[in-house]
PDB file of N, CA and C in Angstrom:
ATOM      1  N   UNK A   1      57.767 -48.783  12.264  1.00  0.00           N
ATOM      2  CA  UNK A   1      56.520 -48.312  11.666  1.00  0.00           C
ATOM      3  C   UNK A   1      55.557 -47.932  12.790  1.00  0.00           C
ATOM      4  N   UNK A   2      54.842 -46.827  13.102  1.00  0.00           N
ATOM      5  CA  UNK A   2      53.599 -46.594  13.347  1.00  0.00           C
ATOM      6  C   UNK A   2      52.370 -46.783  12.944  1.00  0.00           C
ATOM      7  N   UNK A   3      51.288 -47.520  13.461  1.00  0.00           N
ATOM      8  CA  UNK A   3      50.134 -47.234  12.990  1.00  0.00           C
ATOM      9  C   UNK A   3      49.574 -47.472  14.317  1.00  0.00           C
ATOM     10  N   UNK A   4      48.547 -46.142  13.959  1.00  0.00           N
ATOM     11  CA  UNK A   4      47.739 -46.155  14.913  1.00  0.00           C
ATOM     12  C   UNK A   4      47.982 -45.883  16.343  1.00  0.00           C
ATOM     13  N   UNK A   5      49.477 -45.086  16.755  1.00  0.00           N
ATOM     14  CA  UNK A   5      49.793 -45.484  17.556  1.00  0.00           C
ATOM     15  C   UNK A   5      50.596 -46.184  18.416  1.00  0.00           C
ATOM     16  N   UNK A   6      50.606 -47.654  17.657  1.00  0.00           N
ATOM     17  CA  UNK A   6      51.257 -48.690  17.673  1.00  0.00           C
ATOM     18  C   UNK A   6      53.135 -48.508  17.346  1.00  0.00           C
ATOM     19  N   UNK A   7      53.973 -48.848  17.720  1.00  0.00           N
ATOM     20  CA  UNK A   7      54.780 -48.744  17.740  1.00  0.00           C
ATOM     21  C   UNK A   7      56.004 -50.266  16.818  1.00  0.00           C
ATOM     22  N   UNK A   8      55.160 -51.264  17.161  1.00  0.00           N
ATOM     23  CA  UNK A   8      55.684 -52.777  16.692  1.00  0.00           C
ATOM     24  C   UNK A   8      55.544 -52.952  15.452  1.00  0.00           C
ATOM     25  N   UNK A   9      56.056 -53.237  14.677  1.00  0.00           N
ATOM     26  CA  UNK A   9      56.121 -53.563  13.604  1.00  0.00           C
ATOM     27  C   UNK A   9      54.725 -55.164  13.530  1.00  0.00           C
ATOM     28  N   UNK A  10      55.091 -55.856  14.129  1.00  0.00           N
ATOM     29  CA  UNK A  10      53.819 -56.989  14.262  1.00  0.00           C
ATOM     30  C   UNK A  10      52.687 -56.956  15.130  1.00  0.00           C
ATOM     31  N   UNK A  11      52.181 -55.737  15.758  1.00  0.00           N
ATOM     32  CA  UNK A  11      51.671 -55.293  16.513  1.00  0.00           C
ATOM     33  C   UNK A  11      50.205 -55.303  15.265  1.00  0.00           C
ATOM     34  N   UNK A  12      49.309 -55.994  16.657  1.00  0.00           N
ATOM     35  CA  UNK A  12      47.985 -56.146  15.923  1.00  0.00           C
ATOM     36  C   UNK A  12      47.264 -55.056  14.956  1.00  0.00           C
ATOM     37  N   UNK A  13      47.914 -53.890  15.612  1.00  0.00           N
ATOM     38  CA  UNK A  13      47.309 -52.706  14.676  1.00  0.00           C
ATOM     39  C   UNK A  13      48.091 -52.450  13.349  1.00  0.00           C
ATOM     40  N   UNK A  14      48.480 -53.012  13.203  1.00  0.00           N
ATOM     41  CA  UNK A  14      49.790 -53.425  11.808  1.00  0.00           C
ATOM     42  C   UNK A  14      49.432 -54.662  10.823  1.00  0.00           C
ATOM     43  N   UNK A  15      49.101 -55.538  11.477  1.00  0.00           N
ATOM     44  CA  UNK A  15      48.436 -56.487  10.913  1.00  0.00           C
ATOM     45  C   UNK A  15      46.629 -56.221  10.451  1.00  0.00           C
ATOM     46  N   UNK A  16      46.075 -55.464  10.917  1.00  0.00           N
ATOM     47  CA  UNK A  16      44.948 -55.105  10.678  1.00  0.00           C
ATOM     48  C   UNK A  16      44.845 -54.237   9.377  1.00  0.00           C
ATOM     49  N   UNK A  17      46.184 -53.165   9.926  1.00  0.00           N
ATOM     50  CA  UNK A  17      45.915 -52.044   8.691  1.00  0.00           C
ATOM     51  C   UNK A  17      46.460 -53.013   7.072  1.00  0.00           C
ATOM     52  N   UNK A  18      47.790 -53.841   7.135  1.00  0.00           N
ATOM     53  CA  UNK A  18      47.971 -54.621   6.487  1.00  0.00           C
ATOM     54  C   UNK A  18      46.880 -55.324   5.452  1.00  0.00           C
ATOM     55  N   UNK A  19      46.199 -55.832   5.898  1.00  0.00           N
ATOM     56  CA  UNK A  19      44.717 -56.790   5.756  1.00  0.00           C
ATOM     57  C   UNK A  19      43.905 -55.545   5.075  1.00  0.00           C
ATOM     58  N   UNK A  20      43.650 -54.584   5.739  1.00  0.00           N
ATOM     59  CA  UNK A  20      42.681 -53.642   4.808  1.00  0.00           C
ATOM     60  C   UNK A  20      43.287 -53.112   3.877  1.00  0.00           C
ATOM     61  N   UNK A  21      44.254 -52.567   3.631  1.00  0.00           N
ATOM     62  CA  UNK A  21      45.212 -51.989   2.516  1.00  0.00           C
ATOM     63  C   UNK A  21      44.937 -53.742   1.484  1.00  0.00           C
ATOM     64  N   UNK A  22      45.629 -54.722   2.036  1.00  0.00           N
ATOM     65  CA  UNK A  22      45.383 -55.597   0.672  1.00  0.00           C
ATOM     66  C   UNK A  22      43.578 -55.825  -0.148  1.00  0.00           C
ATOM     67  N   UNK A  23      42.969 -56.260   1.170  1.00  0.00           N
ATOM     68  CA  UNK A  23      41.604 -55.964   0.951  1.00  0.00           C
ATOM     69  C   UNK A  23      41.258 -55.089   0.114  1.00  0.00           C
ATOM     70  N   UNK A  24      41.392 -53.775  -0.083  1.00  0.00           N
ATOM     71  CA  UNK A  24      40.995 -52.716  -0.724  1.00  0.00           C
ATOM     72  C   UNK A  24      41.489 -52.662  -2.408  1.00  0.00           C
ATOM     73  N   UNK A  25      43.324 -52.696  -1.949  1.00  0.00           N
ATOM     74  CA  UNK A  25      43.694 -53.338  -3.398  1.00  0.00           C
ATOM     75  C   UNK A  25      42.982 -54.340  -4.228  1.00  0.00           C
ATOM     76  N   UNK A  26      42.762 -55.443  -3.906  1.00  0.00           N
ATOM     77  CA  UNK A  26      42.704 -56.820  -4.491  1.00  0.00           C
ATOM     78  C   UNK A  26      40.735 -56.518  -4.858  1.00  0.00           C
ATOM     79  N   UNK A  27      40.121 -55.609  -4.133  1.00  0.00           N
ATOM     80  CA  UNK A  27      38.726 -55.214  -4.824  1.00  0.00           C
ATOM     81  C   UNK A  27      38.612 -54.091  -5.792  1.00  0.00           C
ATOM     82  N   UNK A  28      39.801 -53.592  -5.487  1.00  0.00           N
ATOM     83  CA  UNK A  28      40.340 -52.238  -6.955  1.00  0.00           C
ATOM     84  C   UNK A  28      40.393 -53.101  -8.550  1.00  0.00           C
ATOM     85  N   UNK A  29      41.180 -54.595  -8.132  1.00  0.00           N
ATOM     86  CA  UNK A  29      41.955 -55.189  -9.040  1.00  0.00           C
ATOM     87  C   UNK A  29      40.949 -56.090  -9.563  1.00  0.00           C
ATOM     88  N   UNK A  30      39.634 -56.058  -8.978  1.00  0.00           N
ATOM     89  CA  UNK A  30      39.045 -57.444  -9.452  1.00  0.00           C
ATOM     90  C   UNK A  30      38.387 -56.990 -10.376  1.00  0.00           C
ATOM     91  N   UNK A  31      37.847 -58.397 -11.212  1.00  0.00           N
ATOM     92  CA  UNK A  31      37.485 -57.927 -12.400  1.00  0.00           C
ATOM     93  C   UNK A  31      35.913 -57.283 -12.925  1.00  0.00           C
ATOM     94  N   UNK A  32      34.973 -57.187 -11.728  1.00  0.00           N
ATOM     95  CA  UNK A  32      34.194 -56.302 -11.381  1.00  0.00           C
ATOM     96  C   UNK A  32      34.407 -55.264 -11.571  1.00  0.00           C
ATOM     97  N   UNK A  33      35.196 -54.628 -10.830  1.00  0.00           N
ATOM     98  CA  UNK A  33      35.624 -53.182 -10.697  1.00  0.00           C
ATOM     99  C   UNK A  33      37.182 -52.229 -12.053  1.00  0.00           C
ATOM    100  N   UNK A  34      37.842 -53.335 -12.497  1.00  0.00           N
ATOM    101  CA  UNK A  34      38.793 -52.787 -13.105  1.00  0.00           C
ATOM    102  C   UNK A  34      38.880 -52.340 -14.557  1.00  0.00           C
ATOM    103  N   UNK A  35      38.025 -51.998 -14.526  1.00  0.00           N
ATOM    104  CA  UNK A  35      37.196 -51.887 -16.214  1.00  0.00           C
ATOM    105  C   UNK A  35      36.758 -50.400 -15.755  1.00  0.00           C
ATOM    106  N   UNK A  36      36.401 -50.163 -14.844  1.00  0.00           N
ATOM    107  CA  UNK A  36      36.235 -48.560 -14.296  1.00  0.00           C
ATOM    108  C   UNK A  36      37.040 -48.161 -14.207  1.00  0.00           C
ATOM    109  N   UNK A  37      38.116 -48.279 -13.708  1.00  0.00           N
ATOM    110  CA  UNK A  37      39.159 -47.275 -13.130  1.00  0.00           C
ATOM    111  C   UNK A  37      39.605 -46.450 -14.229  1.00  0.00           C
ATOM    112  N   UNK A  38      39.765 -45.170 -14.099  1.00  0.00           N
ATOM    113  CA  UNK A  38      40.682 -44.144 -15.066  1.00  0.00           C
ATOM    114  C   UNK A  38      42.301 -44.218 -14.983  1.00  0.00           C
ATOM    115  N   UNK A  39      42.510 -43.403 -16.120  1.00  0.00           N
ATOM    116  CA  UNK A  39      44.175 -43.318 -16.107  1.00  0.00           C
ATOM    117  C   UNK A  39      44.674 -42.740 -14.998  1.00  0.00           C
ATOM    118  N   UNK A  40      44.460 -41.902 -14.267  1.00  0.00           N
ATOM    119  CA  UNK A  40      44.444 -41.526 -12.949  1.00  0.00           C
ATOM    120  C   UNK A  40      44.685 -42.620 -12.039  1.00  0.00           C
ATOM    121  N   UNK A  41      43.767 -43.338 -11.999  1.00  0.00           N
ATOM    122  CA  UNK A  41      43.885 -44.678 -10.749  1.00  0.00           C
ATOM    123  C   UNK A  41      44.550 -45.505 -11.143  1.00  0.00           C
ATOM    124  N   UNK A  42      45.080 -45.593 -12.604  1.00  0.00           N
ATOM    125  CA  UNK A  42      45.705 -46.980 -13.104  1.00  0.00           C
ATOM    126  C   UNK A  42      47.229 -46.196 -12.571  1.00  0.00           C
ATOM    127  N   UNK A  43      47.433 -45.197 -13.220  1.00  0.00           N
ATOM    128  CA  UNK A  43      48.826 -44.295 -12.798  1.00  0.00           C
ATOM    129  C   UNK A  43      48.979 -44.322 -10.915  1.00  0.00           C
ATOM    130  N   UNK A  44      47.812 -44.234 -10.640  1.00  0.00           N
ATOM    131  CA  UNK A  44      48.210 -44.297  -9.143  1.00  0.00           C
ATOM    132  C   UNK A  44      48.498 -46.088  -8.416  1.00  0.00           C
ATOM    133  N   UNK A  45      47.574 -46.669  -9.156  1.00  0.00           N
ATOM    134  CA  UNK A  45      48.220 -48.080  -8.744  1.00  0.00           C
ATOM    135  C   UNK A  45      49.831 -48.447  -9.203  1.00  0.00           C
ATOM    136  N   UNK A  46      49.644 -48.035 -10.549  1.00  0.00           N
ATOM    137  CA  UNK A  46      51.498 -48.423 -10.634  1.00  0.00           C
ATOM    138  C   UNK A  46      52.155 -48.155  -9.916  1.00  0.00           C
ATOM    139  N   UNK A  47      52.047 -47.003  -9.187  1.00  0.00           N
ATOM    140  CA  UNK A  47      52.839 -46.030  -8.598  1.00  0.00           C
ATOM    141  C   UNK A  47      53.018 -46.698  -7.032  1.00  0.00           C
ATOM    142  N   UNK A  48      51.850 -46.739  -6.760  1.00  0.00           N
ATOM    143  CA  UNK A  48      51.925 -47.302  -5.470  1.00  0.00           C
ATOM    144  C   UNK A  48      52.775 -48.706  -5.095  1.00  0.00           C
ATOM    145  N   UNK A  49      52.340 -49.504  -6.443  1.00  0.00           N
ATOM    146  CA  UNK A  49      52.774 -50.981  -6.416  1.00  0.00           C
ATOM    147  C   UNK A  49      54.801 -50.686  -6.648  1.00  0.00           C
ATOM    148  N   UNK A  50      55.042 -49.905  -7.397  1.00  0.00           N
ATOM    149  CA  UNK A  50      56.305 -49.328  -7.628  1.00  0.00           C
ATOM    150  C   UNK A  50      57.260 -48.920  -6.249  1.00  0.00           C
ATOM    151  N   UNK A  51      56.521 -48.446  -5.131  1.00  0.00           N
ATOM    152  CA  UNK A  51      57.062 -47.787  -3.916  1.00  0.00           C
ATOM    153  C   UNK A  51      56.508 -49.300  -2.419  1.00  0.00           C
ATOM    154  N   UNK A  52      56.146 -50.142  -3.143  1.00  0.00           N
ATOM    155  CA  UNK A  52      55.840 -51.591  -2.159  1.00  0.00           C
ATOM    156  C   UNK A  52      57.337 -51.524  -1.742  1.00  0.00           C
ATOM    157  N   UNK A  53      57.683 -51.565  -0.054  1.00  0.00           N
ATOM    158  CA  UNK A  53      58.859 -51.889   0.085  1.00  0.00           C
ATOM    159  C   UNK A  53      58.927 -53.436  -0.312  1.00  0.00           C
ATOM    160  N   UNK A  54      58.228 -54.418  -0.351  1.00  0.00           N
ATOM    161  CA  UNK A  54      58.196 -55.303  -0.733  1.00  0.00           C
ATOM    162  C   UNK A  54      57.684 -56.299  -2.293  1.00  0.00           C
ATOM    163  N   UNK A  55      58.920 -55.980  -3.493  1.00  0.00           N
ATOM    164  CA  UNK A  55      58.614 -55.900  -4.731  1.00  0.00           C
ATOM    165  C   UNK A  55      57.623 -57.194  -4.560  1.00  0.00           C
ATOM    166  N   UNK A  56      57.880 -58.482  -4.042  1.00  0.00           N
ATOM    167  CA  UNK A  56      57.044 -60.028  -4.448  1.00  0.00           C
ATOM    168  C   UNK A  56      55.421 -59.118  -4.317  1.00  0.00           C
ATOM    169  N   UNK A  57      55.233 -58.436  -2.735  1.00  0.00           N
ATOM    170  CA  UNK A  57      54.039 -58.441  -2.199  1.00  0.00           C
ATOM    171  C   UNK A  57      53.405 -57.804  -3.443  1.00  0.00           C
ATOM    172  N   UNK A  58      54.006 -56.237  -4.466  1.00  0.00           N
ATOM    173  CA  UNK A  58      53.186 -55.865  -5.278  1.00  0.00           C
ATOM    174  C   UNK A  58      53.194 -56.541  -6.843  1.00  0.00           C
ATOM    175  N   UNK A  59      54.386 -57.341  -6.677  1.00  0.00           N
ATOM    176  CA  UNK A  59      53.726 -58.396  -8.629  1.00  0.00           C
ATOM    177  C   UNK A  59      52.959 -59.054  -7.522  1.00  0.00           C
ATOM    178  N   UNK A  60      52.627 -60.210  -6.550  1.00  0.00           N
ATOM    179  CA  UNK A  60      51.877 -60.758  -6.131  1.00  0.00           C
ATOM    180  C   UNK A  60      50.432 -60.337  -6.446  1.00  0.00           C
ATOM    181  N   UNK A  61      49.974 -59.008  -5.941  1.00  0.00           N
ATOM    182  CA  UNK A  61      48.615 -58.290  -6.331  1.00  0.00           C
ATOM    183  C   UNK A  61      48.327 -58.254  -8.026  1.00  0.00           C
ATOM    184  N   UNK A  62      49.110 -57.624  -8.699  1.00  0.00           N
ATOM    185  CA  UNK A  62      49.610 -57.147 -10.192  1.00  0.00           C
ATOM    186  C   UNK A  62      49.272 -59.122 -10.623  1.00  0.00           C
ATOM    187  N   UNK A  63      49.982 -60.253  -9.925  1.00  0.00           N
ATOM    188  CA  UNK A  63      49.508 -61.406 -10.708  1.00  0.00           C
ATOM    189  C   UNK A  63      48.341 -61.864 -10.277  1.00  0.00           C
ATOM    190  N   UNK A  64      47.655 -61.875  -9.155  1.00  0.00           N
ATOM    191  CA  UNK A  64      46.820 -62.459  -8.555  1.00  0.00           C
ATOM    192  C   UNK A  64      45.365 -61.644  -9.538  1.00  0.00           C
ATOM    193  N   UNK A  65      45.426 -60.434  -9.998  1.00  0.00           N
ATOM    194  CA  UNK A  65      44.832 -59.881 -10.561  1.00  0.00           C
ATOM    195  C   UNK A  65      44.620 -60.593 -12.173  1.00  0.00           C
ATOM    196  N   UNK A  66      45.856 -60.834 -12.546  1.00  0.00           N
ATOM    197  CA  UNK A  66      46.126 -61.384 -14.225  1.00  0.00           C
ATOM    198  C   UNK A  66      44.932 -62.730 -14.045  1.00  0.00           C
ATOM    199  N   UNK A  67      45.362 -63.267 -12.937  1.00  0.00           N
ATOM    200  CA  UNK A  67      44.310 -64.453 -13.250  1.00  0.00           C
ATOM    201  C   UNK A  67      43.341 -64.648 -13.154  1.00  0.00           C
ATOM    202  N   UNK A  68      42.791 -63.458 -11.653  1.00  0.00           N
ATOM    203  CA  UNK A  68      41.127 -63.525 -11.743  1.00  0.00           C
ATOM    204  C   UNK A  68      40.129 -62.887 -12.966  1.00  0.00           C
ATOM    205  N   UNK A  69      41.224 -62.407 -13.883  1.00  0.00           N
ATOM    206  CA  UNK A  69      40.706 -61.791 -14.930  1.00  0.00           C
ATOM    207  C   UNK A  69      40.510 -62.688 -15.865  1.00  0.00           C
ATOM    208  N   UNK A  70      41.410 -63.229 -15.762  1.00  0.00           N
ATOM    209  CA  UNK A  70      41.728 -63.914 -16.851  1.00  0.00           C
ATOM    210  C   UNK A  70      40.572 -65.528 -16.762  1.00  0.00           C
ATOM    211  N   UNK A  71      40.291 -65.377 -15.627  1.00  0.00           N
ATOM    212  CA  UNK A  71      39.022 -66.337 -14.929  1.00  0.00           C
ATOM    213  C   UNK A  71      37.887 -66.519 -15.767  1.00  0.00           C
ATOM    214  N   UNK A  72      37.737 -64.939 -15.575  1.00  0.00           N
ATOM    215  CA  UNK A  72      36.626 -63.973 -16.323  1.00  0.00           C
ATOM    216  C   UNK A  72      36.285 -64.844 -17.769  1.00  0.00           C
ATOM    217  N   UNK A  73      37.391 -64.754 -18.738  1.00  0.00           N
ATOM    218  CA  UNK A  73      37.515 -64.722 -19.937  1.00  0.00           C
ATOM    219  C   UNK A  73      37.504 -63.660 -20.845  1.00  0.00           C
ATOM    220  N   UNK A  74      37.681 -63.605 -22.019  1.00  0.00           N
ATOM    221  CA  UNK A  74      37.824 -62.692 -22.840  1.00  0.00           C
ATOM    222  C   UNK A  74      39.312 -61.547 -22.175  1.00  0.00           C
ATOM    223  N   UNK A  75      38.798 -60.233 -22.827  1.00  0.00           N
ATOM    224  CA  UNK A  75      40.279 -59.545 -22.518  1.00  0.00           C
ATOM    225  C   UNK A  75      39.427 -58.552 -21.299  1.00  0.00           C
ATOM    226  N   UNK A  76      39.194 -58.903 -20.061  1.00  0.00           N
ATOM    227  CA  UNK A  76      38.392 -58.251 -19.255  1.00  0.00           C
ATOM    228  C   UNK A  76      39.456 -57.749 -18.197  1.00  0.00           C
ATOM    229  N   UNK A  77      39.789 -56.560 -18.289  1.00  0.00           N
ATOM    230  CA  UNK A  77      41.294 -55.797 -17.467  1.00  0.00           C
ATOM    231  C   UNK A  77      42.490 -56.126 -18.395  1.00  0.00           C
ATOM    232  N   UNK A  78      42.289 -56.632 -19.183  1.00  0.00           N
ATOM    233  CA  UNK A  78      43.669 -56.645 -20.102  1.00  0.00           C
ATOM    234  C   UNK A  78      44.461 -55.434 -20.357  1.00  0.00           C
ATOM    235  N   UNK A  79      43.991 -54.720 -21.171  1.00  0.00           N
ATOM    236  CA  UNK A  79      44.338 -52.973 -20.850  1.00  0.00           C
ATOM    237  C   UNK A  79      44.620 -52.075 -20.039  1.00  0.00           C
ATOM    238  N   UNK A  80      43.936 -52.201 -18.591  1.00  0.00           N
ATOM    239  CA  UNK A  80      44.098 -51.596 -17.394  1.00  0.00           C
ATOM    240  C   UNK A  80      45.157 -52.626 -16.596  1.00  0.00           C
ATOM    241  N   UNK A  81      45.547 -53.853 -16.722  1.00  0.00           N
ATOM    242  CA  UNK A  81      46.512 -54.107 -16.164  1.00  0.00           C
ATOM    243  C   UNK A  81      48.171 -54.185 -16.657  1.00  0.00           C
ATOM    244  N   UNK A  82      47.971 -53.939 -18.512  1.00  0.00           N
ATOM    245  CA  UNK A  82      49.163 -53.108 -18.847  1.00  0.00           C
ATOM    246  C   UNK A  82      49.578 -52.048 -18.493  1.00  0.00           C
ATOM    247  N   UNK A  83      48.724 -51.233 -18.279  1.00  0.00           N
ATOM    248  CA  UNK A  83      48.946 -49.880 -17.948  1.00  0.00           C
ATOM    249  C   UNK A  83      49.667 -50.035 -16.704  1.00  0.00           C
ATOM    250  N   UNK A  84      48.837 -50.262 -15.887  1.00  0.00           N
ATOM    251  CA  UNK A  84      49.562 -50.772 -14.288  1.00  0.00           C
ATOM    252  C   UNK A  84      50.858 -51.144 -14.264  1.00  0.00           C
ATOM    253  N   UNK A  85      51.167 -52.333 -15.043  1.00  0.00           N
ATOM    254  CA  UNK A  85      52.553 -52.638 -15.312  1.00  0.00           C
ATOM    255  C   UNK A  85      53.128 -52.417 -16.184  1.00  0.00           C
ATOM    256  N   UNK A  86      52.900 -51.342 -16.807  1.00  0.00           N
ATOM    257  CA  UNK A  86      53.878 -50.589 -17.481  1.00  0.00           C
ATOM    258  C   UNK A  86      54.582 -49.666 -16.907  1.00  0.00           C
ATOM    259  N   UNK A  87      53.250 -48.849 -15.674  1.00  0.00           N
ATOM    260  CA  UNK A  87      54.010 -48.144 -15.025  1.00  0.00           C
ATOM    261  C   UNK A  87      54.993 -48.704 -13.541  1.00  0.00           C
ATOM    262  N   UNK A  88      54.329 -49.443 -13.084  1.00  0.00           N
ATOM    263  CA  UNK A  88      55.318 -50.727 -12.150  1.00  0.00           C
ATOM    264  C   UNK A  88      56.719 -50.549 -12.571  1.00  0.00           C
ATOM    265  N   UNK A  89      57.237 -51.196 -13.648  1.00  0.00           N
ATOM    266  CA  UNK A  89      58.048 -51.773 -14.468  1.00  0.00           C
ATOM    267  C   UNK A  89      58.793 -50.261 -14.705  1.00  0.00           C
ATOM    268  N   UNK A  90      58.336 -49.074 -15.140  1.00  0.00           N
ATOM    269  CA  UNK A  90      59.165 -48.222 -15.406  1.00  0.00           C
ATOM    270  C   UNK A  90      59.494 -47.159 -13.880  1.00  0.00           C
ATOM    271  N   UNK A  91      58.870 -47.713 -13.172  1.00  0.00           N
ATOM    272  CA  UNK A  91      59.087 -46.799 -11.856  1.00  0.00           C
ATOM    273  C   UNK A  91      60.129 -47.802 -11.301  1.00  0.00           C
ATOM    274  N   UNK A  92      59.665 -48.778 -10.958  1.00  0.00           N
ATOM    275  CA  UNK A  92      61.608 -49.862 -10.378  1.00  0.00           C
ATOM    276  C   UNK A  92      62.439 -49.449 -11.235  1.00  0.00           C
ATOM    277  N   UNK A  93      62.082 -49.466 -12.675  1.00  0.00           N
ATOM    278  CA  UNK A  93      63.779 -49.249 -13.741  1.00  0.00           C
ATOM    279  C   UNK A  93      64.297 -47.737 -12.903  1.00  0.00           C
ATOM    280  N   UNK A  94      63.271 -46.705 -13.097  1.00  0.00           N
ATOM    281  CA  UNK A  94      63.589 -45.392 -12.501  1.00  0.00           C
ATOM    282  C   UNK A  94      64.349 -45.559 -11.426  1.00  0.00           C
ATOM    283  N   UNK A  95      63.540 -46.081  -9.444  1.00  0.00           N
ATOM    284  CA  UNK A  95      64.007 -46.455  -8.455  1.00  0.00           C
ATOM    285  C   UNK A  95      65.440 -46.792  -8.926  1.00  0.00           C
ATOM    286  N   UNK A  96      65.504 -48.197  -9.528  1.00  0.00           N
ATOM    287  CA  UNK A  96      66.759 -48.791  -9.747  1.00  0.00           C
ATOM    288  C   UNK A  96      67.999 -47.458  -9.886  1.00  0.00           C
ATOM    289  N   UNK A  97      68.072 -46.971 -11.142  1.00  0.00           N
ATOM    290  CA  UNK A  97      68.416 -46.101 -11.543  1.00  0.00           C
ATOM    291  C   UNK A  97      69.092 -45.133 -10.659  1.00  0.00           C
ATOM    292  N   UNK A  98      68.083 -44.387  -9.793  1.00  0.00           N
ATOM    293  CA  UNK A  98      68.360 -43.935  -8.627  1.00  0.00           C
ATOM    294  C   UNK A  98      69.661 -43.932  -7.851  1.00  0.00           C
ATOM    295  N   UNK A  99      69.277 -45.358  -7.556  1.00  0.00           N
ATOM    296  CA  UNK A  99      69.870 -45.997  -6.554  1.00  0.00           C
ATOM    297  C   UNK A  99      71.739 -46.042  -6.688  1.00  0.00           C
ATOM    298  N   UNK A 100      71.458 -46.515  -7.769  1.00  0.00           N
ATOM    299  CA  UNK A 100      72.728 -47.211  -8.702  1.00  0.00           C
ATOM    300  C   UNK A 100      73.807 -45.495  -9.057  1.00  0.00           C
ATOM    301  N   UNK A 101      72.793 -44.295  -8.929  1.00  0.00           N
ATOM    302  CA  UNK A 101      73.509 -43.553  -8.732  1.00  0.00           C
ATOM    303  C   UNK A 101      74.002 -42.557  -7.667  1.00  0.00           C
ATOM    304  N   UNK A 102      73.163 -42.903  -6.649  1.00  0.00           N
ATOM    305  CA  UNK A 102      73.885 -42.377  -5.358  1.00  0.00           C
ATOM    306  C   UNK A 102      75.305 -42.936  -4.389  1.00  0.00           C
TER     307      UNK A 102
END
């Protein structure tokens, strides 16, 4: 991986960009903000969370989200985080799919 330059995979500039990418997610996902987002951004989070080379790291976000909502009370992101994982869920089946046929 490159970033920045950087060439190492654990190379501080990797770990930084790491940290802001989750950062950014996890204030997309909170329950402040996820009541805004359009079908647009919900389609683009699935999508993104769908192409995580690392499936735990994106249900990790996708759950860590279920609960601060769910913190909240009432159904506050309930809707916008189906959507999310609906599309999650049908982009791995897709990936899968893929795969299984090359």
């Amino acid at each position: 991986i490159k970033t920045f330059g950087c060439s190492r995979r654990h190379h501080p500039c990797h770990d930084f960009l790491t940290s802001a990418i989750n950062h950014r997610i996890n204030e997309l996902l909170s329950p402040s903000n996820i009541e805004s987002l359009n079908g647009i951004h919900l389609l683009s989070l699935g999508r993104l969370f769908y192409q995580f080379a690392n499936r735990e790291e994106a249900e990790r976000h996708i759950l860590q989200s279920i609960i601060r909502c769910s913190f909240v009370g009432g159904l506050v992101g309930v809707s916008q985080l189906s959507r999310i994982l609906a599309v999650y869920v049908c982009g791995m089946k897709f990936s899968s799919q893929q795969l299984e046929n090359s």
